[in-house]
C-alpha atoms as a PDB file:
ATOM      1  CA  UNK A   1     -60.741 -73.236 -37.667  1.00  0.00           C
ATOM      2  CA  UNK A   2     -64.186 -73.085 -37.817  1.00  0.00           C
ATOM      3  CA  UNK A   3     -67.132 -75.858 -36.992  1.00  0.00           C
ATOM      4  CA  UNK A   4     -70.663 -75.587 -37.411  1.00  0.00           C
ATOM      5  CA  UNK A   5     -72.676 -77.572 -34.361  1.00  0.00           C
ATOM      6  CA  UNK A   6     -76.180 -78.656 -34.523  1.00  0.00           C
ATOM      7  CA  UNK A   7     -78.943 -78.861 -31.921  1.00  0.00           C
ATOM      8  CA  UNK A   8     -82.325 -80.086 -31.949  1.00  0.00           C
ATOM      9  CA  UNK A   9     -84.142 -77.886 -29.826  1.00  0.00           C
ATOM     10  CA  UNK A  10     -87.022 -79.615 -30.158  1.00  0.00           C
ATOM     11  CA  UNK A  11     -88.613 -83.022 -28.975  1.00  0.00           C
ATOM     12  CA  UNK A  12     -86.392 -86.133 -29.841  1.00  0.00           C
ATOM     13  CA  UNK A  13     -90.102 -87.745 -31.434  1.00  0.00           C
ATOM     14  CA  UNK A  14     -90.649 -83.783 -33.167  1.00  0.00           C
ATOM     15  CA  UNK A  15     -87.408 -82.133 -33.715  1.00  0.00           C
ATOM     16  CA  UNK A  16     -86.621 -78.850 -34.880  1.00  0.00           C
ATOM     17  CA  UNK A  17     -83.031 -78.419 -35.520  1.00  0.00           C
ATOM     18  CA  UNK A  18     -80.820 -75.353 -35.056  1.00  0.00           C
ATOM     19  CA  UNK A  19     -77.450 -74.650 -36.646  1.00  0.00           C
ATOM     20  CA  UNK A  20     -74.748 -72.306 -34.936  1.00  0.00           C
ATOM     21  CA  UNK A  21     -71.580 -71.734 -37.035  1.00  0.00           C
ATOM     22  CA  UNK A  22     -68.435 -71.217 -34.436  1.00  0.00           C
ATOM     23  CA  UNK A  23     -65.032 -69.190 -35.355  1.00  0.00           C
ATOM     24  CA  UNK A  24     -63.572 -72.043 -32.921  1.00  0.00           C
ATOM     25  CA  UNK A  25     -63.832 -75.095 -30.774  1.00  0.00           C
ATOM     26  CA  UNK A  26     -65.678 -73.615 -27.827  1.00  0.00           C
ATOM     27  CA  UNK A  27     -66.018 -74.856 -24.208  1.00  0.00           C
ATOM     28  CA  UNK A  28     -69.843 -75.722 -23.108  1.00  0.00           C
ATOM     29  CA  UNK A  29     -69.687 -73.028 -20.325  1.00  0.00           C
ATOM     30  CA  UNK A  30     -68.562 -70.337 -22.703  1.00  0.00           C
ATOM     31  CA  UNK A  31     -71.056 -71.404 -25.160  1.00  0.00           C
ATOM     32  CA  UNK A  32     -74.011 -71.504 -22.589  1.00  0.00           C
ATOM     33  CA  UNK A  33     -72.731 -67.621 -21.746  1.00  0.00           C
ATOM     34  CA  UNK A  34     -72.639 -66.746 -25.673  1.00  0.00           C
ATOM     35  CA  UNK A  35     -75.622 -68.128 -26.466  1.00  0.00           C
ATOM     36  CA  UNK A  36     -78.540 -67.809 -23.117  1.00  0.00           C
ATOM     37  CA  UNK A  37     -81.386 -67.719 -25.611  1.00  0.00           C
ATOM     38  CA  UNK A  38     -80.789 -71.416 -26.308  1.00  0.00           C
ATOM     39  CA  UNK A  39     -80.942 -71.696 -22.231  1.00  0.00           C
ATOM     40  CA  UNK A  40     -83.210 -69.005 -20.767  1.00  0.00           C
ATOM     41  CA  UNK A  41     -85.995 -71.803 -20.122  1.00  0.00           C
ATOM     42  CA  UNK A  42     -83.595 -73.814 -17.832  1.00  0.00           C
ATOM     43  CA  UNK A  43     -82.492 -76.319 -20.563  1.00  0.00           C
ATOM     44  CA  UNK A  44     -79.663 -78.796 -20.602  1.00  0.00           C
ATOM     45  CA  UNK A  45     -77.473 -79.493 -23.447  1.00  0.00           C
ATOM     46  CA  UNK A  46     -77.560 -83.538 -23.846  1.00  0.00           C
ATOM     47  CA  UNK A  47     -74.825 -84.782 -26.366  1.00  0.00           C
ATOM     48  CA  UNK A  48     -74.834 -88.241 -27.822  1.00  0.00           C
ATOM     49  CA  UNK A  49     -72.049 -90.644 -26.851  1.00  0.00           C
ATOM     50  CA  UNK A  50     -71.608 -94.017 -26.779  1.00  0.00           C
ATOM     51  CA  UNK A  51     -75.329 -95.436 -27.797  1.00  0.00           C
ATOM     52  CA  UNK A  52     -76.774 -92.542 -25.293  1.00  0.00           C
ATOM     53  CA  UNK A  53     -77.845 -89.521 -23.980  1.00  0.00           C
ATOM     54  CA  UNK A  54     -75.894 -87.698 -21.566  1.00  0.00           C
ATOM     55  CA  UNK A  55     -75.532 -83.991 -20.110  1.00  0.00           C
ATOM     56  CA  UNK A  56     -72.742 -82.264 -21.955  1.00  0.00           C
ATOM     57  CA  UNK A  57     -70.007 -80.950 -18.712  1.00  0.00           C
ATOM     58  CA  UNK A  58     -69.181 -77.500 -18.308  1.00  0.00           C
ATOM     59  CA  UNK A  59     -65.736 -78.101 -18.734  1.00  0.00           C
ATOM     60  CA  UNK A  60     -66.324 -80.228 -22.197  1.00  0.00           C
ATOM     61  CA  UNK A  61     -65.258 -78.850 -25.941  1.00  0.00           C
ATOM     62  CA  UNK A  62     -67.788 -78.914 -28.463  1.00  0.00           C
ATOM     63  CA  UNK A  63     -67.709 -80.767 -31.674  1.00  0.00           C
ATOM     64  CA  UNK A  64     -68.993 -80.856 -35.040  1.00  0.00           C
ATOM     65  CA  UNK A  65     -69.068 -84.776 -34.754  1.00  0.00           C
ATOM     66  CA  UNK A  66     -71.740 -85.205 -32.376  1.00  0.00           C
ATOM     67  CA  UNK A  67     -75.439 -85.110 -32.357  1.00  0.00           C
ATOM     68  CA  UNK A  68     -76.691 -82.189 -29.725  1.00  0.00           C
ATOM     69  CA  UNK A  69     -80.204 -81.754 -27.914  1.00  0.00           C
ATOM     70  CA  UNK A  70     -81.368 -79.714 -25.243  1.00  0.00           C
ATOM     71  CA  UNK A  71     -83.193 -80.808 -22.772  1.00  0.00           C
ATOM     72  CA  UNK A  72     -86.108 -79.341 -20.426  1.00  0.00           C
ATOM     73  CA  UNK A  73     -85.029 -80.155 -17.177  1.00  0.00           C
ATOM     74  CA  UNK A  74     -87.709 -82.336 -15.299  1.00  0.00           C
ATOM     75  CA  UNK A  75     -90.205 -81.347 -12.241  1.00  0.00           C
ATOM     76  CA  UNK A  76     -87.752 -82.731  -9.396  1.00  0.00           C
ATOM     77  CA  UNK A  77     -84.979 -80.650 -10.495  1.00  0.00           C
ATOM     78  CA  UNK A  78     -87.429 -77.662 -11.175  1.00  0.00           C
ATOM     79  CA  UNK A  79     -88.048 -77.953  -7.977  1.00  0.00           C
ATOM     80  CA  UNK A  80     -84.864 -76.898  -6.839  1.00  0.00           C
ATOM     81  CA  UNK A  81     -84.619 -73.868  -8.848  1.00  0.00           C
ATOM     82  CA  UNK A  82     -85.156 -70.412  -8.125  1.00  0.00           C
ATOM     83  CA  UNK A  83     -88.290 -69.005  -7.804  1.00  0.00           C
ATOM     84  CA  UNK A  84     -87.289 -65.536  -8.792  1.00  0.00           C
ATOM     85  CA  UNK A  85     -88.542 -64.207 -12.691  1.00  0.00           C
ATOM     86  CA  UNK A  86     -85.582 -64.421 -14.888  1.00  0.00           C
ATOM     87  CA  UNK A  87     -86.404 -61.032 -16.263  1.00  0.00           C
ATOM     88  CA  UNK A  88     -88.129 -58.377 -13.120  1.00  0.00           C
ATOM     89  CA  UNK A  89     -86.213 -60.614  -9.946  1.00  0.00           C
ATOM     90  CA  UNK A  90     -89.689 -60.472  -8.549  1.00  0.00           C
ATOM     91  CA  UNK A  91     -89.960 -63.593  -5.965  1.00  0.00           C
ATOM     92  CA  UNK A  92     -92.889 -66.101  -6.043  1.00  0.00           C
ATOM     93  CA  UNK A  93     -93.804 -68.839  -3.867  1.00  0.00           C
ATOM     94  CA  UNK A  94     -92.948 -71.450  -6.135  1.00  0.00           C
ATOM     95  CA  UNK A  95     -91.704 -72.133  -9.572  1.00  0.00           C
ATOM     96  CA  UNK A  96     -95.214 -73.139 -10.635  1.00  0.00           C
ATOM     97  CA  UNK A  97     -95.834 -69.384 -10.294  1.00  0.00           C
ATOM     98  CA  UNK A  98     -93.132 -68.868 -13.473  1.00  0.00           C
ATOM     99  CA  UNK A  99     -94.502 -71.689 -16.117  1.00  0.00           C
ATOM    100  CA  UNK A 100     -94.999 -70.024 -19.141  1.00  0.00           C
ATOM    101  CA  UNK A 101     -94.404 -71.089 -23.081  1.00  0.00           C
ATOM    102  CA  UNK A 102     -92.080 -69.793 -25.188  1.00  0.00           C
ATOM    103  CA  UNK A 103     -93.918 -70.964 -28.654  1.00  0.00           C
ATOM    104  CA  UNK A 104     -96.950 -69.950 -30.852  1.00  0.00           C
ATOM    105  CA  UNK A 105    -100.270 -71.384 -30.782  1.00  0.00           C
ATOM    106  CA  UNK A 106    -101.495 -73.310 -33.864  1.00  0.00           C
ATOM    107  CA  UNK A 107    -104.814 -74.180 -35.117  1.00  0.00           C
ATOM    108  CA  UNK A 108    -105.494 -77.596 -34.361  1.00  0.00           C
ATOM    109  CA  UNK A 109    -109.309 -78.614 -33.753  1.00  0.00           C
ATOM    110  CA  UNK A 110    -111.737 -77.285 -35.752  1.00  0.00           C
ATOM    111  CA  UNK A 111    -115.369 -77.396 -37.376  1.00  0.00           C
ATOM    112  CA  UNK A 112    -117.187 -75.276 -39.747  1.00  0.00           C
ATOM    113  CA  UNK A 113    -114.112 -72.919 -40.402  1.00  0.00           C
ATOM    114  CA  UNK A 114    -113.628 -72.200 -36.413  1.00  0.00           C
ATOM    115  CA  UNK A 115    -110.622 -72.899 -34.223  1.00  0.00           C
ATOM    116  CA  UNK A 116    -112.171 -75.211 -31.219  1.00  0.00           C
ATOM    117  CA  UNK A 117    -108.124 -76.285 -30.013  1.00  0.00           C
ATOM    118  CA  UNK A 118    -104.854 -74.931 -30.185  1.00  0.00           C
ATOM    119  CA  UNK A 119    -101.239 -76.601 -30.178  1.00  0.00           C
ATOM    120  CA  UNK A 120     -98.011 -75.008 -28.908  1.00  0.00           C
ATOM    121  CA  UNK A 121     -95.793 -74.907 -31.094  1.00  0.00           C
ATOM    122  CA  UNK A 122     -93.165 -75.240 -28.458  1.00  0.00           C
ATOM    123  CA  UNK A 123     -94.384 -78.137 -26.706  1.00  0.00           C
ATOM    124  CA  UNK A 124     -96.789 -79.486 -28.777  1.00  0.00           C
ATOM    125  CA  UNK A 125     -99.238 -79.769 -26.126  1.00  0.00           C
ATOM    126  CA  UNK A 126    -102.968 -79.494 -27.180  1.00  0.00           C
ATOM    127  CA  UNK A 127    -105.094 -76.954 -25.103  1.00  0.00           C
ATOM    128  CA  UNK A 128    -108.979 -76.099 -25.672  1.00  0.00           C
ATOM    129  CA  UNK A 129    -109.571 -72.074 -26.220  1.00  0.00           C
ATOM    130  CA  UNK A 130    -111.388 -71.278 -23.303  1.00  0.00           C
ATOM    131  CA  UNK A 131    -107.856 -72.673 -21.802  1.00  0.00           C
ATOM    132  CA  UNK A 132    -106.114 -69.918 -23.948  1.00  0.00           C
ATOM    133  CA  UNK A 133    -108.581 -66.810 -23.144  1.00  0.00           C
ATOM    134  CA  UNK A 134    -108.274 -67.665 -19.423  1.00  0.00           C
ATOM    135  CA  UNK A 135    -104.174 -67.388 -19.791  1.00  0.00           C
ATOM    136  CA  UNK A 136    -102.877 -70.013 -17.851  1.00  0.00           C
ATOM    137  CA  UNK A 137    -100.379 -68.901 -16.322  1.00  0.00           C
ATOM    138  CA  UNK A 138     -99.172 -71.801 -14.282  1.00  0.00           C
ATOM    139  CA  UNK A 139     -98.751 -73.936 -17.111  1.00  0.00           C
ATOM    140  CA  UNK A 140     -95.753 -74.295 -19.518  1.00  0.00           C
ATOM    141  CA  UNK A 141     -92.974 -76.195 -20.995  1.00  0.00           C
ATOM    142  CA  UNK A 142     -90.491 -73.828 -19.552  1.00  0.00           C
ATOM    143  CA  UNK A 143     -90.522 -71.473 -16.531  1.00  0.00           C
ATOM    144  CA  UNK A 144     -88.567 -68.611 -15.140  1.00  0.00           C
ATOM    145  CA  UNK A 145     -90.644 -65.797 -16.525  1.00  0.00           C
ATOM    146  CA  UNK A 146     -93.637 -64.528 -14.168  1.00  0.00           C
ATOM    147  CA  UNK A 147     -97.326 -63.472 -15.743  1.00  0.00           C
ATOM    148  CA  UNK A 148     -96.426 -59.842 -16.472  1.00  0.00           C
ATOM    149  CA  UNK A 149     -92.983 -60.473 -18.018  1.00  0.00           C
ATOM    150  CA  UNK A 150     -94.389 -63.521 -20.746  1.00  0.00           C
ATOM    151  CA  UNK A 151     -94.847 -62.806 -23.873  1.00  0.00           C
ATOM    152  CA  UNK A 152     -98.509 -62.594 -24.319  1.00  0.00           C
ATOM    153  CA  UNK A 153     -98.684 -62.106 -28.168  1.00  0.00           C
ATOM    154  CA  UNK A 154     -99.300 -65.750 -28.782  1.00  0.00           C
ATOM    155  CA  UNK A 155    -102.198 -65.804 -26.837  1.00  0.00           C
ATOM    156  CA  UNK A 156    -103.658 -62.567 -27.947  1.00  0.00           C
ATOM    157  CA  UNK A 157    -102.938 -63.488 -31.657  1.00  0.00           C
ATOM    158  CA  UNK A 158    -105.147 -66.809 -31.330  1.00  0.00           C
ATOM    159  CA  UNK A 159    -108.086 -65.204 -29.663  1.00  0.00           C
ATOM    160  CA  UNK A 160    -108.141 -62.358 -32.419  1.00  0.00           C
ATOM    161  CA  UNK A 161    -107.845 -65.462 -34.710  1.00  0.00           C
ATOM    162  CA  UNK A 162    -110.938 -67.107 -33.476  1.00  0.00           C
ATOM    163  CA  UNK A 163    -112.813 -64.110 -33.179  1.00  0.00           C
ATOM    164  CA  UNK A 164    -112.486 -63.036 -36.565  1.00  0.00           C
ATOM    165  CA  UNK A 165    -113.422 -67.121 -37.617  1.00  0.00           C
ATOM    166  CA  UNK A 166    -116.522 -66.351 -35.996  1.00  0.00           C
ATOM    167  CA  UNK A 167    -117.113 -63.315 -37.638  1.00  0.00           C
ATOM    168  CA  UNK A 168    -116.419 -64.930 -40.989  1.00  0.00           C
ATOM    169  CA  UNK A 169    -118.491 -67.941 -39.765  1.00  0.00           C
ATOM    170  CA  UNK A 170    -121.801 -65.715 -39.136  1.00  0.00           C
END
């Protein structure tokens, strides 16, 4: 028997939705292990029960029937993760060292045909460009990926963006 399950894996106010087809009812545990892309940036899996939101347990089946979000777990409990990079095992002070953001950056501010601000398209947050050619690196939606194991593409994209606006500009 199978069910197909849907998450929004985005904000609750700016959803994005994901669907995963399963060959069975599946356990939350075994799904976490079969699917750690929907997890690497230490997310929860809320489900929706009874007029609210609460964590799905390990131990807990999976259905078709309910409504599924994940969840970026909040500064006190980031707190009390590991401050070792998911990827190299390289160990940093703190977890502010691995912030990093898993999205793209979008055009968002601009004036006479030049990007001046750029969202993430993870987050949403708004950051000016001088903010994206310093590469912040202890900012982020997620964390548990140090500076030299992020994927830098994003922010490389956007400044070749903007440079070539200029270009066109002049």
């Amino acid at each position: 028997m199978s069910i197909s399950i849907t998450i929004n894996v985005g904000r609750i106010d700016w959803p994005e939705y994901r669907t995963i087809n399963l060959a069975e009812p599946i356990r939350y545990d075994a799904f976490r292990s079969e699917n750690p892309s929907l997890f690497e940036n230490s997310r929860k899996l809320l489900v929706y029960d009874e007029d609210t939101w609460r964590r799905v347990r390990d131990d807990e089946k999976l259905s078709s029937s309910h409504f599924y979000r994940t969840q970026s777990i909040l500064d006190p409990e980031k707190k009390k993760q590991t401050t070792k990079c998911v990827v190299c095992k390289v160990r940093f002070d703190d977890y502010q060292s691995l912030r990093y953001h898993t999205g793209h950056l979008i055009s968002h501010a601009w004036s006479h045909g030049i990007t001046h601000k750029w969202e993430w398209s993870c987050c949403r947050l708004i950051v000016s460009h001088s903010q994206v050619e310093r590469l912040q690196t202890a900012q982020g939606c997620n964390f548990g990926k140090c500076i030299n194991c992020i994927d830098k593409s994003s922010y490389q994209t956007a400044i070749r963006t903007h440079q070539q606006e200029i270009e066109d500009a002049f």
